[in-house]
PDB file of N, CA and C in Angstrom:
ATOM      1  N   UNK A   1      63.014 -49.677   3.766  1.00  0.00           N
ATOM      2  CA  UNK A   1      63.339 -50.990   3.239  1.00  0.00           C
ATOM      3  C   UNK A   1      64.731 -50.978   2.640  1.00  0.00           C
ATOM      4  N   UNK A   2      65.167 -49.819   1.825  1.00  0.00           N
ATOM      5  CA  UNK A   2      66.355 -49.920   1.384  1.00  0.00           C
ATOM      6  C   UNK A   2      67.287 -50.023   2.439  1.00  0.00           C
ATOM      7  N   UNK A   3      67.397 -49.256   3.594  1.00  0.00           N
ATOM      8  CA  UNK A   3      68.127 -49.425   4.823  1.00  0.00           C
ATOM      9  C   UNK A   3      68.599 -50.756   5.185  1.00  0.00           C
ATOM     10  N   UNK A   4      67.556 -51.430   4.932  1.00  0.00           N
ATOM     11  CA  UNK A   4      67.451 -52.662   5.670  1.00  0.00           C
ATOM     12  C   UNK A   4      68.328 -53.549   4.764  1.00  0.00           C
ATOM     13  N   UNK A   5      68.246 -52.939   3.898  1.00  0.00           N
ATOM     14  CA  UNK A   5      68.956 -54.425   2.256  1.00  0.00           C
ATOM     15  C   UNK A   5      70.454 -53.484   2.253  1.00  0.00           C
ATOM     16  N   UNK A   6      71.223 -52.087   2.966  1.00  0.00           N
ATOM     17  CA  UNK A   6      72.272 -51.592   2.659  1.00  0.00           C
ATOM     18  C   UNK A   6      72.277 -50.445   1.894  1.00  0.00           C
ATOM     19  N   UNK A   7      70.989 -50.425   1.174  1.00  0.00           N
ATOM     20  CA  UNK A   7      71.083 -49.496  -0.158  1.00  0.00           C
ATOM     21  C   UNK A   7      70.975 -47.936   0.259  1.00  0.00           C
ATOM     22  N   UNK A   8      71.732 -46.928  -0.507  1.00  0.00           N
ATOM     23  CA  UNK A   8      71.328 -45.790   0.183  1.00  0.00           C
ATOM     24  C   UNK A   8      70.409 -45.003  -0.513  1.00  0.00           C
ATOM     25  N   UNK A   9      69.811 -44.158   0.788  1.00  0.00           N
ATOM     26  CA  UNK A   9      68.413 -43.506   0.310  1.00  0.00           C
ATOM     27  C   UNK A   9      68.653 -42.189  -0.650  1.00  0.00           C
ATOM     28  N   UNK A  10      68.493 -42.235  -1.562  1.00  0.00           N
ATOM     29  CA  UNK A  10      68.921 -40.452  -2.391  1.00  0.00           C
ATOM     30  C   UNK A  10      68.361 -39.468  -1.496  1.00  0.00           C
ATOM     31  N   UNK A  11      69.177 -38.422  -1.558  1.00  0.00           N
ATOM     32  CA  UNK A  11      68.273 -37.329  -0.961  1.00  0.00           C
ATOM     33  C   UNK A  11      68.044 -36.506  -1.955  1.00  0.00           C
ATOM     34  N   UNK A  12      66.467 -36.087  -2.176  1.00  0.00           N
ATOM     35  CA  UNK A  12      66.038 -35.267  -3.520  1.00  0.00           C
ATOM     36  C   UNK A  12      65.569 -34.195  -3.008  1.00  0.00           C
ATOM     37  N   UNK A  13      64.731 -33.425  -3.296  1.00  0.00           N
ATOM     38  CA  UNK A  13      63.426 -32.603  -2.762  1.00  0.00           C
ATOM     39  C   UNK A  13      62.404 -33.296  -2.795  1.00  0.00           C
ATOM     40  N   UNK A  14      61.749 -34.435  -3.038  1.00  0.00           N
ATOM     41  CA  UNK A  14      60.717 -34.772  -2.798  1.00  0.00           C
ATOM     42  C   UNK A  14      61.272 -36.497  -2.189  1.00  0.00           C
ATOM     43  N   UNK A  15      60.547 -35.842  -0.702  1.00  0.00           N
ATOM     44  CA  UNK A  15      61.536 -37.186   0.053  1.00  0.00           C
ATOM     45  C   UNK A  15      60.129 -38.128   0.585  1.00  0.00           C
ATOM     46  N   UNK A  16      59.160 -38.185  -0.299  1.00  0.00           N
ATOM     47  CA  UNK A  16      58.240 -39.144  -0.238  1.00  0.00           C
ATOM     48  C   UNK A  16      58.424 -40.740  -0.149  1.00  0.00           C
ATOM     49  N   UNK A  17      59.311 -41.381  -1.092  1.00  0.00           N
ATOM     50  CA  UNK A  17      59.737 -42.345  -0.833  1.00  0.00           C
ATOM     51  C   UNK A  17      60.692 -42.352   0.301  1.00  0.00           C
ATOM     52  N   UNK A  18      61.275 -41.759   0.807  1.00  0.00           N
ATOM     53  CA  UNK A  18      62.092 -41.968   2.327  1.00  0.00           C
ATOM     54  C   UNK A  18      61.092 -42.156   3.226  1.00  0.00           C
ATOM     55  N   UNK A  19      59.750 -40.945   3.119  1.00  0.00           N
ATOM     56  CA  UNK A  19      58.836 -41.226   4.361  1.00  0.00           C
ATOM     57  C   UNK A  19      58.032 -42.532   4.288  1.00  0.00           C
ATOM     58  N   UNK A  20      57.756 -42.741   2.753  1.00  0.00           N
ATOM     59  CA  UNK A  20      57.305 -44.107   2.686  1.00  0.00           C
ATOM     60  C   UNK A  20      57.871 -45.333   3.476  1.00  0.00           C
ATOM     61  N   UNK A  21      59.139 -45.745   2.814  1.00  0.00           N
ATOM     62  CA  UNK A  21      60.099 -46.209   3.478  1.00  0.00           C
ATOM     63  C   UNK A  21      60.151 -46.295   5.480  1.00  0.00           C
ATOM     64  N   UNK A  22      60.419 -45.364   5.399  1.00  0.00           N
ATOM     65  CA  UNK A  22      60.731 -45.268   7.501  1.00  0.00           C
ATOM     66  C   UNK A  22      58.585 -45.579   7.759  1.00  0.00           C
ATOM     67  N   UNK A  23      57.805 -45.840   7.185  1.00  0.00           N
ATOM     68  CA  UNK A  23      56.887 -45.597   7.589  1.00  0.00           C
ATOM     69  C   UNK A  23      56.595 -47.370   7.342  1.00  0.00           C
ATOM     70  N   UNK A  24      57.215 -48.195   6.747  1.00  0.00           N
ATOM     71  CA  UNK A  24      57.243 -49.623   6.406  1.00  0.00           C
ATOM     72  C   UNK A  24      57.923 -50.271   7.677  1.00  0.00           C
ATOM     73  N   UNK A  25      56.962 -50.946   8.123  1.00  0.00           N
ATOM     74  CA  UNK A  25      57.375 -51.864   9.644  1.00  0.00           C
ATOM     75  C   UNK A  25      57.030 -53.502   9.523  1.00  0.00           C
ATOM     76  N   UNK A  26      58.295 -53.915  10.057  1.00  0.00           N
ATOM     77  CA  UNK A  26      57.990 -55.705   9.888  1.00  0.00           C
ATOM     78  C   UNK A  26      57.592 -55.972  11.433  1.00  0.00           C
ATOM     79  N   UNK A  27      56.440 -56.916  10.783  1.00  0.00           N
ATOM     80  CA  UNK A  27      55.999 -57.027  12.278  1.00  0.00           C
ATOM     81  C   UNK A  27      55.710 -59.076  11.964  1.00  0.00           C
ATOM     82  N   UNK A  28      55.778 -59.303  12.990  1.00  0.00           N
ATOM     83  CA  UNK A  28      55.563 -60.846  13.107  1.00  0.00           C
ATOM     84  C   UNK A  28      53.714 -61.307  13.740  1.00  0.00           C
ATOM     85  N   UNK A  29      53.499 -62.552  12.611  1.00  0.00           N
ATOM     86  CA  UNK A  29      52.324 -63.199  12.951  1.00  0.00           C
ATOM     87  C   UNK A  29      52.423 -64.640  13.063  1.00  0.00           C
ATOM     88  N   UNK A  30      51.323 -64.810  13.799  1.00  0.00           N
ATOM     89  CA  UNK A  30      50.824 -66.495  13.486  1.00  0.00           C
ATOM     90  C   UNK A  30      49.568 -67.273  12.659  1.00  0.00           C
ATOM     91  N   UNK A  31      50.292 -67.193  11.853  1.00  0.00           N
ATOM     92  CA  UNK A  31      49.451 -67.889  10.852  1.00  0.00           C
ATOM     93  C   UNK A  31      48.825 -68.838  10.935  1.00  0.00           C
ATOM     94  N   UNK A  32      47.270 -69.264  10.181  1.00  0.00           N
ATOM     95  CA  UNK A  32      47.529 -71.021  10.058  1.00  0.00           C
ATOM     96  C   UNK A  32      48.324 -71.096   8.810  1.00  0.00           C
ATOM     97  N   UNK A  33      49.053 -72.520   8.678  1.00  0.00           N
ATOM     98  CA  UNK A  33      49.689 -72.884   7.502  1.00  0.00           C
ATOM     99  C   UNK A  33      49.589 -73.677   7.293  1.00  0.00           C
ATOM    100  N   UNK A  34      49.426 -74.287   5.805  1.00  0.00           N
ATOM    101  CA  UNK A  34      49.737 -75.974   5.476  1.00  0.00           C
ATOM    102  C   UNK A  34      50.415 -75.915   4.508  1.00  0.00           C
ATOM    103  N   UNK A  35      51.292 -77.282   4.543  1.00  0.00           N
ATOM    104  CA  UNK A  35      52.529 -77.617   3.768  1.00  0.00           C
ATOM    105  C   UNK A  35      53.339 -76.029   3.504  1.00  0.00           C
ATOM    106  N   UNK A  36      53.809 -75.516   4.334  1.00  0.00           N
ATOM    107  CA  UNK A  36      54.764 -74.418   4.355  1.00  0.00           C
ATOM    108  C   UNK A  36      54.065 -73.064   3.711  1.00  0.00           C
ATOM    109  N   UNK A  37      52.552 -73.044   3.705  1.00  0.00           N
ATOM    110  CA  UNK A  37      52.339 -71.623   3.147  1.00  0.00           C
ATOM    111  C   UNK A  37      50.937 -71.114   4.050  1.00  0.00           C
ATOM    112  N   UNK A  38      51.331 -69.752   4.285  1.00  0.00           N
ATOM    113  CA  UNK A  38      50.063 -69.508   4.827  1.00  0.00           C
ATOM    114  C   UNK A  38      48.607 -69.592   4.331  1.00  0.00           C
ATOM    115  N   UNK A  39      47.466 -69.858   4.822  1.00  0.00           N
ATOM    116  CA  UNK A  39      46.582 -70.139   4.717  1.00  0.00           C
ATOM    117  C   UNK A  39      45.614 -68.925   4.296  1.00  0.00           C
ATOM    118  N   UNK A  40      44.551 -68.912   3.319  1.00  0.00           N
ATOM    119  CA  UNK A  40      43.704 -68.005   3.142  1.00  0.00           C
ATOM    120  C   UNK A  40      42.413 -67.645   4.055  1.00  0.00           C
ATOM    121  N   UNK A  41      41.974 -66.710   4.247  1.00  0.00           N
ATOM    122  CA  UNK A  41      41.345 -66.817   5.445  1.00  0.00           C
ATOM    123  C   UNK A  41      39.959 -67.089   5.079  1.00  0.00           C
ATOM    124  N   UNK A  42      39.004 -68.034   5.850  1.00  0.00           N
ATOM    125  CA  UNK A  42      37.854 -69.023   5.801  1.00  0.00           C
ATOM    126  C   UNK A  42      37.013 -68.088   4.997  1.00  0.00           C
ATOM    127  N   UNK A  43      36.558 -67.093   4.709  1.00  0.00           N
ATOM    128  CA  UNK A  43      35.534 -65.859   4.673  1.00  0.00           C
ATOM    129  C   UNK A  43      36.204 -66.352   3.074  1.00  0.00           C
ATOM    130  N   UNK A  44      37.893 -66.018   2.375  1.00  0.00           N
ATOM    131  CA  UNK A  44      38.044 -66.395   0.830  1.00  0.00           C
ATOM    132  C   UNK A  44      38.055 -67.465   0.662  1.00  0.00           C
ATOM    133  N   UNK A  45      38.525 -68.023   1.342  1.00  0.00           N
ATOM    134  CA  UNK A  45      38.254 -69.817   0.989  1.00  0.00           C
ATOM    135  C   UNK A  45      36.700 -70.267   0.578  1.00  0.00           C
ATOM    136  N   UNK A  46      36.306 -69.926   1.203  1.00  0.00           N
ATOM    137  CA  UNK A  46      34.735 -70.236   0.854  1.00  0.00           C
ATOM    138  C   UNK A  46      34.483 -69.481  -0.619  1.00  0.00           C
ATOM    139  N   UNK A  47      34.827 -68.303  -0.928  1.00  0.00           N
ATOM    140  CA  UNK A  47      34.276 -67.370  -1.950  1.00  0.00           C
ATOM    141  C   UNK A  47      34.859 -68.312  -3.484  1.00  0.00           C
ATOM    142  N   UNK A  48      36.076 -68.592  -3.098  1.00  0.00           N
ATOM    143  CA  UNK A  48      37.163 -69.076  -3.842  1.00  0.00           C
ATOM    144  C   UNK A  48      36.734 -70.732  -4.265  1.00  0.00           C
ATOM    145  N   UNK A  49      35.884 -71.150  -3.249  1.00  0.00           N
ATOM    146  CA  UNK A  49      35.715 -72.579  -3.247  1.00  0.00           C
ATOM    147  C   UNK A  49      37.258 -73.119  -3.213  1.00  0.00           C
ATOM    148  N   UNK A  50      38.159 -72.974  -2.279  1.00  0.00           N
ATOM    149  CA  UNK A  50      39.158 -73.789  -1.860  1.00  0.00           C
ATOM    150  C   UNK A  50      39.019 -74.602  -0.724  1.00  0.00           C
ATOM    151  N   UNK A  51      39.684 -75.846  -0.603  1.00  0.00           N
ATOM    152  CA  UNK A  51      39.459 -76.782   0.286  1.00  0.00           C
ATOM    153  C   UNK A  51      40.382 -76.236   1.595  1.00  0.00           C
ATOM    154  N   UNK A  52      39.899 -76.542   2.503  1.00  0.00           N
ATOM    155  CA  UNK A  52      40.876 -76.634   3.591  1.00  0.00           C
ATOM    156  C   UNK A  52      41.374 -77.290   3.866  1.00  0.00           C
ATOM    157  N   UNK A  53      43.098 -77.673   3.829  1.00  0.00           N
ATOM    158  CA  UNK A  53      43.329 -78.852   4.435  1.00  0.00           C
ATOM    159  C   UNK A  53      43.406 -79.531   5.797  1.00  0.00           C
ATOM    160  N   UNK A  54      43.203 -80.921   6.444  1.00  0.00           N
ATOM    161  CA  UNK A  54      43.260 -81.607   7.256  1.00  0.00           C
ATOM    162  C   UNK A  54      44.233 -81.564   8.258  1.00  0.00           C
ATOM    163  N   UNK A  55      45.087 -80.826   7.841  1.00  0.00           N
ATOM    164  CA  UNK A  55      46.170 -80.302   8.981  1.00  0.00           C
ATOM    165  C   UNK A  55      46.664 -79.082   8.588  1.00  0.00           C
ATOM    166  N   UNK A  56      46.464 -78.028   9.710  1.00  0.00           N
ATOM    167  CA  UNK A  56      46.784 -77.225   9.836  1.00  0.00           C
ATOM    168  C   UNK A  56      47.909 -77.020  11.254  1.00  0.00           C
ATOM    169  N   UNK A  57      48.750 -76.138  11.218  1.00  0.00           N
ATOM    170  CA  UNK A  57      49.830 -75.456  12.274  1.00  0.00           C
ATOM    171  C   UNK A  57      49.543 -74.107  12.136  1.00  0.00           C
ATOM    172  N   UNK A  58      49.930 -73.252  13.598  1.00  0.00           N
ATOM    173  CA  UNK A  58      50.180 -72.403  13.301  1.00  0.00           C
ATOM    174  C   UNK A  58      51.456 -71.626  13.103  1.00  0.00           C
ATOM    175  N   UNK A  59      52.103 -71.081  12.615  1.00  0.00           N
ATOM    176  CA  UNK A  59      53.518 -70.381  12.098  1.00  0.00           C
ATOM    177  C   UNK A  59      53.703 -69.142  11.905  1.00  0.00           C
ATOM    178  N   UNK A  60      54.833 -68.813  12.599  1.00  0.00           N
ATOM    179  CA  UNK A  60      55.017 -67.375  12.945  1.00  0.00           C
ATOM    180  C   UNK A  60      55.482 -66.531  11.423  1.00  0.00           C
ATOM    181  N   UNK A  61      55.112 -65.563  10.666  1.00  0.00           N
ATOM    182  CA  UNK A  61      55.220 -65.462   9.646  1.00  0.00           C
ATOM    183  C   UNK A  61      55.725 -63.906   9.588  1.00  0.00           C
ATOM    184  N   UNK A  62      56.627 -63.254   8.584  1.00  0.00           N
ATOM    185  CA  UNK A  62      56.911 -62.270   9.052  1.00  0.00           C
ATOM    186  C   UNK A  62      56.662 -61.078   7.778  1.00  0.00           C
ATOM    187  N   UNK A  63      55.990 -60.315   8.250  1.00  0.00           N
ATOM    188  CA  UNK A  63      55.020 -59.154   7.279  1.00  0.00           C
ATOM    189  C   UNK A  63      55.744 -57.873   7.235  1.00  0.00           C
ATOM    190  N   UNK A  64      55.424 -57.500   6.381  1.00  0.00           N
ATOM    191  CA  UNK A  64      56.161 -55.905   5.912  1.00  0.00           C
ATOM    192  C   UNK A  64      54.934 -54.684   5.810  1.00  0.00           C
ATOM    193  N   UNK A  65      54.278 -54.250   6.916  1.00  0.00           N
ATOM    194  CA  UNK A  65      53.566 -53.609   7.082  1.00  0.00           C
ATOM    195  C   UNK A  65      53.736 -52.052   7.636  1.00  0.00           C
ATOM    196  N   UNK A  66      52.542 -51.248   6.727  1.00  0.00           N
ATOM    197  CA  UNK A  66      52.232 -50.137   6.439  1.00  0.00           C
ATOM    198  C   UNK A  66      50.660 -49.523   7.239  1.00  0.00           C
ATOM    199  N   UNK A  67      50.868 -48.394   7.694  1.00  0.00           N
ATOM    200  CA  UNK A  67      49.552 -48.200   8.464  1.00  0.00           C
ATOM    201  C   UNK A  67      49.019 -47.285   7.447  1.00  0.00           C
ATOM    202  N   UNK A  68      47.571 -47.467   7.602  1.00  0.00           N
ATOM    203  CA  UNK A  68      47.016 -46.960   6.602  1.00  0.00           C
ATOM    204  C   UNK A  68      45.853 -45.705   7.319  1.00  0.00           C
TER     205      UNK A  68
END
């Protein structure tokens, strides 16, 4: 992530945060969304008692993901 913003990576002996780092991947989705934010998914909405709204889109949204 620092790569990505310019910043440089220290080099220490414990280069855990570097592997962290190179191990962080942006990957793109499609969301549903309303009024510009992605949507919670039906399974919390329900738990949450949130409404769904009446219009939904879907929108490509872009994630900063880690494999676990």
């Amino acid at each position: 992530m620092g790569s990505l913003l310019g910043l440089p990576i220290r080099r220490t002996r414990d280069t855990s945060l570097a592997k962290l780092t190179n191990a962080i991947e942006t990957n793109y989705f499609l969301l549903p969304t309303a009024k510009s934010k992605p949507l919670l998914s039906p399974e919390l909405s329900r738990s949450l008692e949130v409404e769904i709204p009446k219009t939904i889109t879907l929108q490509s949204w872009t994630i900063n993901c880690f494999f676990i």
